[in-house]
PDB file of N, CA and C in Angstrom:
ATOM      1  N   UNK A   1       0.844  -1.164   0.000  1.00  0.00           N
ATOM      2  CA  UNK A   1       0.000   0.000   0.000  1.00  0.00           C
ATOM      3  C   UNK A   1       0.897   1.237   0.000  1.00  0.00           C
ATOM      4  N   UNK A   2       0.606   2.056  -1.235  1.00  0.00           N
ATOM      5  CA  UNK A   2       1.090   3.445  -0.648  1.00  0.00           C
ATOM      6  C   UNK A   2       0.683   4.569  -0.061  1.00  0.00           C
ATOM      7  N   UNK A   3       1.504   5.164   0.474  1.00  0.00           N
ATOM      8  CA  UNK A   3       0.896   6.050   1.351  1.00  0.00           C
ATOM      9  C   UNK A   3       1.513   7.558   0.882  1.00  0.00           C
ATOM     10  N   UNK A   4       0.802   8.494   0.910  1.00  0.00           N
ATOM     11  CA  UNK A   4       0.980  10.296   0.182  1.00  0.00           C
ATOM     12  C   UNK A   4       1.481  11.225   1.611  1.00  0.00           C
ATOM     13  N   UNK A   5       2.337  11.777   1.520  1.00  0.00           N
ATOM     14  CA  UNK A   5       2.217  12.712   2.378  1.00  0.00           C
ATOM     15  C   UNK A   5       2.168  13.988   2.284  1.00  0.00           C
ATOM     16  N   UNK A   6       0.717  14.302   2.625  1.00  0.00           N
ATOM     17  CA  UNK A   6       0.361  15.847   2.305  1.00  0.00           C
ATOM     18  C   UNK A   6       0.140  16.889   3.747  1.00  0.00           C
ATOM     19  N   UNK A   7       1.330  16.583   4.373  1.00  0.00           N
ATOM     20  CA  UNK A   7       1.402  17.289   5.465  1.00  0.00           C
ATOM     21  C   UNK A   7       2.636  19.006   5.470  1.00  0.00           C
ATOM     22  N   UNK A   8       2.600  18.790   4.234  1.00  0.00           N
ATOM     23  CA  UNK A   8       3.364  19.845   4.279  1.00  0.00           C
ATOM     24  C   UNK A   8       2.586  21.134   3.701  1.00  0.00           C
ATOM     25  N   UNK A   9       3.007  22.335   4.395  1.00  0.00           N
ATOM     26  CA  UNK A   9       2.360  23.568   4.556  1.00  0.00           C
ATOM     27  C   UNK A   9       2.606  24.881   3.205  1.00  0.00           C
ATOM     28  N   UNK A  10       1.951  25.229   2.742  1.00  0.00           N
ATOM     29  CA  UNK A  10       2.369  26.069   1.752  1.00  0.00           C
ATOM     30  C   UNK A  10       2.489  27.381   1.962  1.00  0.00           C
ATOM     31  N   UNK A  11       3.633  27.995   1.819  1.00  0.00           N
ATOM     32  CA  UNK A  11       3.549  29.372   2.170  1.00  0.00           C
ATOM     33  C   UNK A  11       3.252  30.467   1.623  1.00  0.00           C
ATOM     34  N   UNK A  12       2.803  29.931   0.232  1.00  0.00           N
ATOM     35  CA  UNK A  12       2.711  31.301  -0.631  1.00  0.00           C
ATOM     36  C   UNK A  12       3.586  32.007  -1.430  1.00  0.00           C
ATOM     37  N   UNK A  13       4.918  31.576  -0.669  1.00  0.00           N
ATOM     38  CA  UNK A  13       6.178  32.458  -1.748  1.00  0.00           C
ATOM     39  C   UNK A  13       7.374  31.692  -2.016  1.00  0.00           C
ATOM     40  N   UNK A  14       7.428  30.777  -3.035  1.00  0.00           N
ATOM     41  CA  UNK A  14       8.131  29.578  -3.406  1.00  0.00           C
ATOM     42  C   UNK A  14       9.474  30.357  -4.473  1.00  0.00           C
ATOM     43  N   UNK A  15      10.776  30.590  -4.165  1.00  0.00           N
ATOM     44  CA  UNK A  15      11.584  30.645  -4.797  1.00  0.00           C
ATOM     45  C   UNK A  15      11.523  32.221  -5.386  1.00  0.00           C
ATOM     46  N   UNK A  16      12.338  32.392  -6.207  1.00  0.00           N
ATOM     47  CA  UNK A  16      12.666  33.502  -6.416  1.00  0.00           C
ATOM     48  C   UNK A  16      11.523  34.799  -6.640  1.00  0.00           C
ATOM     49  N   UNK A  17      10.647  33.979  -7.812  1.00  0.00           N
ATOM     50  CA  UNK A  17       9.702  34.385  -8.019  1.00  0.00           C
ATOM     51  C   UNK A  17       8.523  34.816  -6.837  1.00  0.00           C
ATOM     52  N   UNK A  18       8.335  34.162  -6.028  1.00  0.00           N
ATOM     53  CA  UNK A  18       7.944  34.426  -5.008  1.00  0.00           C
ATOM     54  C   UNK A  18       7.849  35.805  -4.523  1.00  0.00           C
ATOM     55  N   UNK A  19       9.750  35.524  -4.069  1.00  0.00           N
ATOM     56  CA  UNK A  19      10.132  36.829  -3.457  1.00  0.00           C
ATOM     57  C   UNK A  19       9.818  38.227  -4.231  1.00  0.00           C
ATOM     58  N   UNK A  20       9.993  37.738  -5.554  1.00  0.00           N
ATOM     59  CA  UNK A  20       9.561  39.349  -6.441  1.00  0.00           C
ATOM     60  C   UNK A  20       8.248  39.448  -6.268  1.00  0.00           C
ATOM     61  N   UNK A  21       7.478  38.565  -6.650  1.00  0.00           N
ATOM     62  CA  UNK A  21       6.063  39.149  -6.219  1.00  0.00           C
ATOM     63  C   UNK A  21       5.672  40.013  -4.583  1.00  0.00           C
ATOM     64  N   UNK A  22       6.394  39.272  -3.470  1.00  0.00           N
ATOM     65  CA  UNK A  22       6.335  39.853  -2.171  1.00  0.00           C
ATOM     66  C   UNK A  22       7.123  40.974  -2.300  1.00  0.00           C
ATOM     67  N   UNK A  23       8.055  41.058  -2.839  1.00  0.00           N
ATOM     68  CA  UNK A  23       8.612  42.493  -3.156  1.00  0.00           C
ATOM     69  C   UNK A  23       7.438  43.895  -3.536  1.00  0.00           C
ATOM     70  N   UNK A  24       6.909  43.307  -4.989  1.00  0.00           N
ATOM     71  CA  UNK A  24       6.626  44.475  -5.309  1.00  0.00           C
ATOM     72  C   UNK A  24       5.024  44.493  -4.925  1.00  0.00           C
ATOM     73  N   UNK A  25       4.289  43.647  -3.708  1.00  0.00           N
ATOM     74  CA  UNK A  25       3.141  43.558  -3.216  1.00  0.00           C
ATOM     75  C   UNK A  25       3.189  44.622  -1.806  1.00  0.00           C
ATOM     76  N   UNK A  26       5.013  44.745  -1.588  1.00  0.00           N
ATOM     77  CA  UNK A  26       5.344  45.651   0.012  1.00  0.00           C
ATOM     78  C   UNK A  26       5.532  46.998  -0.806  1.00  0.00           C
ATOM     79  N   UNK A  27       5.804  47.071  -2.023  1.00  0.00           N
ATOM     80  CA  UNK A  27       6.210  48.346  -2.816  1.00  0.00           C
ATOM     81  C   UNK A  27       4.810  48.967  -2.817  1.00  0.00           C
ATOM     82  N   UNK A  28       3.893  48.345  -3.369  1.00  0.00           N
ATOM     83  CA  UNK A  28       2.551  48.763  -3.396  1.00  0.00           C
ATOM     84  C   UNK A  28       1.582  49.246  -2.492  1.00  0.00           C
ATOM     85  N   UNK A  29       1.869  48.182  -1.118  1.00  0.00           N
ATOM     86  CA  UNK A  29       1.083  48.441  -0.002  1.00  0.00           C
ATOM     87  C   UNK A  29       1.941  49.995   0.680  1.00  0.00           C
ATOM     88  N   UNK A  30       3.014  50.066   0.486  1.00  0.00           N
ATOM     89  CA  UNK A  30       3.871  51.280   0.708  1.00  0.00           C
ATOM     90  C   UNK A  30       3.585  52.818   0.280  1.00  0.00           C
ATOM     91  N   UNK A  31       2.927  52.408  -1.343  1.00  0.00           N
ATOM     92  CA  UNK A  31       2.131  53.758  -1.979  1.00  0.00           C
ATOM     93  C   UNK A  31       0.734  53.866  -1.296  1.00  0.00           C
ATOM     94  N   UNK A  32       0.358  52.868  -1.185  1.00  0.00           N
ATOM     95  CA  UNK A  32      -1.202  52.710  -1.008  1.00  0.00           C
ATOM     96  C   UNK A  32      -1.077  53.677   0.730  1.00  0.00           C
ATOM     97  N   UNK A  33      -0.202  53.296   1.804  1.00  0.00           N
ATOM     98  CA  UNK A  33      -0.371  53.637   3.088  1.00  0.00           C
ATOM     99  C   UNK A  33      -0.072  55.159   2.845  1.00  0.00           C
ATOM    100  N   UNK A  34       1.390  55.985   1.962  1.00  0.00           N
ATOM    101  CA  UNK A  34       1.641  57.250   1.832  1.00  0.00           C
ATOM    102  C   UNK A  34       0.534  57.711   1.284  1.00  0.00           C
ATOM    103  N   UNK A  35      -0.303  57.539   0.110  1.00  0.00           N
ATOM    104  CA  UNK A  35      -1.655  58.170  -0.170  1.00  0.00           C
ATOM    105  C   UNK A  35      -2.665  58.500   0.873  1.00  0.00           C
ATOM    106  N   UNK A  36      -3.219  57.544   1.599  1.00  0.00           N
ATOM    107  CA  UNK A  36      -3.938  57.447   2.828  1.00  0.00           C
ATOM    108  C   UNK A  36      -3.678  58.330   3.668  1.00  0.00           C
ATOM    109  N   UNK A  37      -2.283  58.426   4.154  1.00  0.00           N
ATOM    110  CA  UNK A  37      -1.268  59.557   5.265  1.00  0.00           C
ATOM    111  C   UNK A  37      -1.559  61.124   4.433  1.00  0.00           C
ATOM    112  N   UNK A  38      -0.965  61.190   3.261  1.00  0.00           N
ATOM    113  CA  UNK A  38      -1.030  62.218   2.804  1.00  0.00           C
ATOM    114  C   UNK A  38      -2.729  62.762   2.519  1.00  0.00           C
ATOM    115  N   UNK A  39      -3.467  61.991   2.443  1.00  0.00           N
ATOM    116  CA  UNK A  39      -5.391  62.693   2.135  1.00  0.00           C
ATOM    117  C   UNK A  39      -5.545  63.252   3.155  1.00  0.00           C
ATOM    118  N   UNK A  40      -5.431  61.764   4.505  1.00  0.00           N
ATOM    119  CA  UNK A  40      -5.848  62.100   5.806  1.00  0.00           C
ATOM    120  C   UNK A  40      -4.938  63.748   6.454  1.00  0.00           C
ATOM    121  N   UNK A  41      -3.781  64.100   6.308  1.00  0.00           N
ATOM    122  CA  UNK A  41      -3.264  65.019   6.634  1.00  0.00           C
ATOM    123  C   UNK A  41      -3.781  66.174   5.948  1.00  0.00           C
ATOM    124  N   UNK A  42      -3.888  66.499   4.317  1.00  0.00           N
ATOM    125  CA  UNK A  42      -4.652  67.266   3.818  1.00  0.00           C
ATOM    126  C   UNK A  42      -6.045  67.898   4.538  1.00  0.00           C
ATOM    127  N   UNK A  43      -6.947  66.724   4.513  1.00  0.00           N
ATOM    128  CA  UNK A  43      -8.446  67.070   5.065  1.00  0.00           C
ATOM    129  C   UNK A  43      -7.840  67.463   6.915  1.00  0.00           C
ATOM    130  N   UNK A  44      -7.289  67.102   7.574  1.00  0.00           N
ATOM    131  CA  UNK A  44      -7.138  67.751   8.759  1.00  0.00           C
ATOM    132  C   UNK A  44      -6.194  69.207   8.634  1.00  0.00           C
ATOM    133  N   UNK A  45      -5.424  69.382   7.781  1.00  0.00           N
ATOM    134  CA  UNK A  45      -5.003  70.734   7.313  1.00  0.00           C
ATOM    135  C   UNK A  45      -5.878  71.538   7.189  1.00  0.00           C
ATOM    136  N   UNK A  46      -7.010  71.483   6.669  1.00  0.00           N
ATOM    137  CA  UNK A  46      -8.207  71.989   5.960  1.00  0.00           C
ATOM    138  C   UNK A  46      -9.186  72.397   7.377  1.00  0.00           C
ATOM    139  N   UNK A  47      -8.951  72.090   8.235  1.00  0.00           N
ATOM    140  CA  UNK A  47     -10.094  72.688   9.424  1.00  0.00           C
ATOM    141  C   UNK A  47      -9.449  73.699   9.966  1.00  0.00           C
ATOM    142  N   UNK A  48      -9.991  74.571  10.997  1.00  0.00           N
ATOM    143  CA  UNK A  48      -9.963  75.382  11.307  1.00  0.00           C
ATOM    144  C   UNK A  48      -9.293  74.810  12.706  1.00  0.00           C
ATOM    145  N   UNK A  49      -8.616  75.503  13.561  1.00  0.00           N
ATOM    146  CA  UNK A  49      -7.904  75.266  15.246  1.00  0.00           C
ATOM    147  C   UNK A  49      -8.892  74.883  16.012  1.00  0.00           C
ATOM    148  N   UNK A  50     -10.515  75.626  15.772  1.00  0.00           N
ATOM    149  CA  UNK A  50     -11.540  75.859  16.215  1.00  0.00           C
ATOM    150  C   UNK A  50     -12.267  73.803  16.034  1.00  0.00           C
ATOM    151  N   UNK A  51     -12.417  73.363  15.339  1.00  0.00           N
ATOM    152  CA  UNK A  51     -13.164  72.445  14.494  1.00  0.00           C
ATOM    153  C   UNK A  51     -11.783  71.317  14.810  1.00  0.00           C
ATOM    154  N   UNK A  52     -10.658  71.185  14.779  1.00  0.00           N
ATOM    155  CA  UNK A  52      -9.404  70.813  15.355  1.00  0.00           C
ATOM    156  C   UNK A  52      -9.530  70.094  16.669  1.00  0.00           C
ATOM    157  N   UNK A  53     -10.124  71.446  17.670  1.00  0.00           N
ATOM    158  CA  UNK A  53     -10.092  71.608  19.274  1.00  0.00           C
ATOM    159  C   UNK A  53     -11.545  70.719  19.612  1.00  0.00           C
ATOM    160  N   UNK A  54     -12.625  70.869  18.894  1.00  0.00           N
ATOM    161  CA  UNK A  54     -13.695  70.098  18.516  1.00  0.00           C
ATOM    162  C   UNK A  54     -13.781  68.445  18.758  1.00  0.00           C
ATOM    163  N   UNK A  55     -12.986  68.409  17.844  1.00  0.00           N
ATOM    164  CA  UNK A  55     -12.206  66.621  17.778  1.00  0.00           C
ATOM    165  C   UNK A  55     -11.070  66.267  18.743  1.00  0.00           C
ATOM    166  N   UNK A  56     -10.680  67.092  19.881  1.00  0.00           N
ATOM    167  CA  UNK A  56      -9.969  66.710  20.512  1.00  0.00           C
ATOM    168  C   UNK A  56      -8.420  66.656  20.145  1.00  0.00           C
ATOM    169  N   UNK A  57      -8.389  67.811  19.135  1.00  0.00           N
ATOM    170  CA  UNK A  57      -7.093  67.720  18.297  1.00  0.00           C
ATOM    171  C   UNK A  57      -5.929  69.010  18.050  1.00  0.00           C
ATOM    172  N   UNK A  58      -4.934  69.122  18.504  1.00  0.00           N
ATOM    173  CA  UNK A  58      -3.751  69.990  18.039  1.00  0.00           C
ATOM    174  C   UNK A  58      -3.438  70.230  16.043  1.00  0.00           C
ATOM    175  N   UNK A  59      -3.043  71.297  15.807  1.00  0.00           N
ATOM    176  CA  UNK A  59      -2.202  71.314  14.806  1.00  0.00           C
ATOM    177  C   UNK A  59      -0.888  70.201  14.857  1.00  0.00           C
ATOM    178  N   UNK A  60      -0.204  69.921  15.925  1.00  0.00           N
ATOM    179  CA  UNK A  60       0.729  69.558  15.914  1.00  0.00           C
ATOM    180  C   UNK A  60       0.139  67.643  16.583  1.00  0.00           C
ATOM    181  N   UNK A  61      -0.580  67.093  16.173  1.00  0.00           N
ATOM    182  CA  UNK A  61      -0.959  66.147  16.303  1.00  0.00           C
ATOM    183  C   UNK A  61      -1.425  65.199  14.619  1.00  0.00           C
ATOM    184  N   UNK A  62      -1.489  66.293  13.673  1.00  0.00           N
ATOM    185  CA  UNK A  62      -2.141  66.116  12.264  1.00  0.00           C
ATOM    186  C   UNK A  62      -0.910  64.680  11.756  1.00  0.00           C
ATOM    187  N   UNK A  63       0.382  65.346  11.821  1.00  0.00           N
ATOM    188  CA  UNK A  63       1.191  64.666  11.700  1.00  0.00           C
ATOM    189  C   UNK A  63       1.192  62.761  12.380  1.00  0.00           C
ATOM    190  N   UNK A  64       0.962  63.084  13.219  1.00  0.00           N
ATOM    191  CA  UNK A  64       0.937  61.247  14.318  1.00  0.00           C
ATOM    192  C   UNK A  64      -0.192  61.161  13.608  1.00  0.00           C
ATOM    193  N   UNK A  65      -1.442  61.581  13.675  1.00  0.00           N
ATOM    194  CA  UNK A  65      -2.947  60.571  13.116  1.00  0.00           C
ATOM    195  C   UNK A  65      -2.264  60.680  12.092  1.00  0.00           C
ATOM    196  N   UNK A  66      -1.827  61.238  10.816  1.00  0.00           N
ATOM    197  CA  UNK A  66      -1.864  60.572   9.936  1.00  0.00           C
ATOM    198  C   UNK A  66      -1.100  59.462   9.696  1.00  0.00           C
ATOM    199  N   UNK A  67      -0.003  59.441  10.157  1.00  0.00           N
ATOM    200  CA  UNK A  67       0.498  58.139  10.057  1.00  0.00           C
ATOM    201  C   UNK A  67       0.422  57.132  10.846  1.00  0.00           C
ATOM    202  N   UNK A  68      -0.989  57.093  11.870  1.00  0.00           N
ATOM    203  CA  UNK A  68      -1.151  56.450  12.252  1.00  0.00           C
ATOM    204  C   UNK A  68      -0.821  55.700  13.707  1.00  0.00           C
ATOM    205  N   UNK A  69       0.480  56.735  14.125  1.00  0.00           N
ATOM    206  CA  UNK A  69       0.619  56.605  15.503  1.00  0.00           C
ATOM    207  C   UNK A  69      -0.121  56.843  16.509  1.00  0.00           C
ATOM    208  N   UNK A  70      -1.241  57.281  16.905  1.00  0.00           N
ATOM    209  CA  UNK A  70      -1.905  57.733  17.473  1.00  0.00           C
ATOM    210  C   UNK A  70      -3.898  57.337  17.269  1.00  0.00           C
TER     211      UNK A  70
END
């Protein structure tokens, strides 16, 4: 009788090729997060100190939410 062994796990990124695809999938997700940072900073540029103070928010805080530290 033979027996198969299908216990092994696939990871998704097999050999070189792999790696280029995970390459340029971190290149992408990289534009995709600076777009996001840069809108979100825009539209909080765009309020007033007043409307800012509203939301619980500094000028000098625009920077951390947008990228997300905060």
């Amino acid at each position: 009788m033979a027996a198969l062994d299908n216990t092994r796990i696939a990871t998704g990124s097999f050999g070189l090729v792999g790696r280029i695809g995970a390459y340029f999938t971190s290149v992408a997700h990289m534009v995709v997060d600076w777009n996001n940072a840069r809108v979100t900073r825009n539209a909080l540029n765009g309020l007033t100190d007043r409307e800012l103070s509203d939301i619980g928010m500094c000028r000098g805080d625009i920077d951390m939410v947008a990228e997300g530290r905060r």
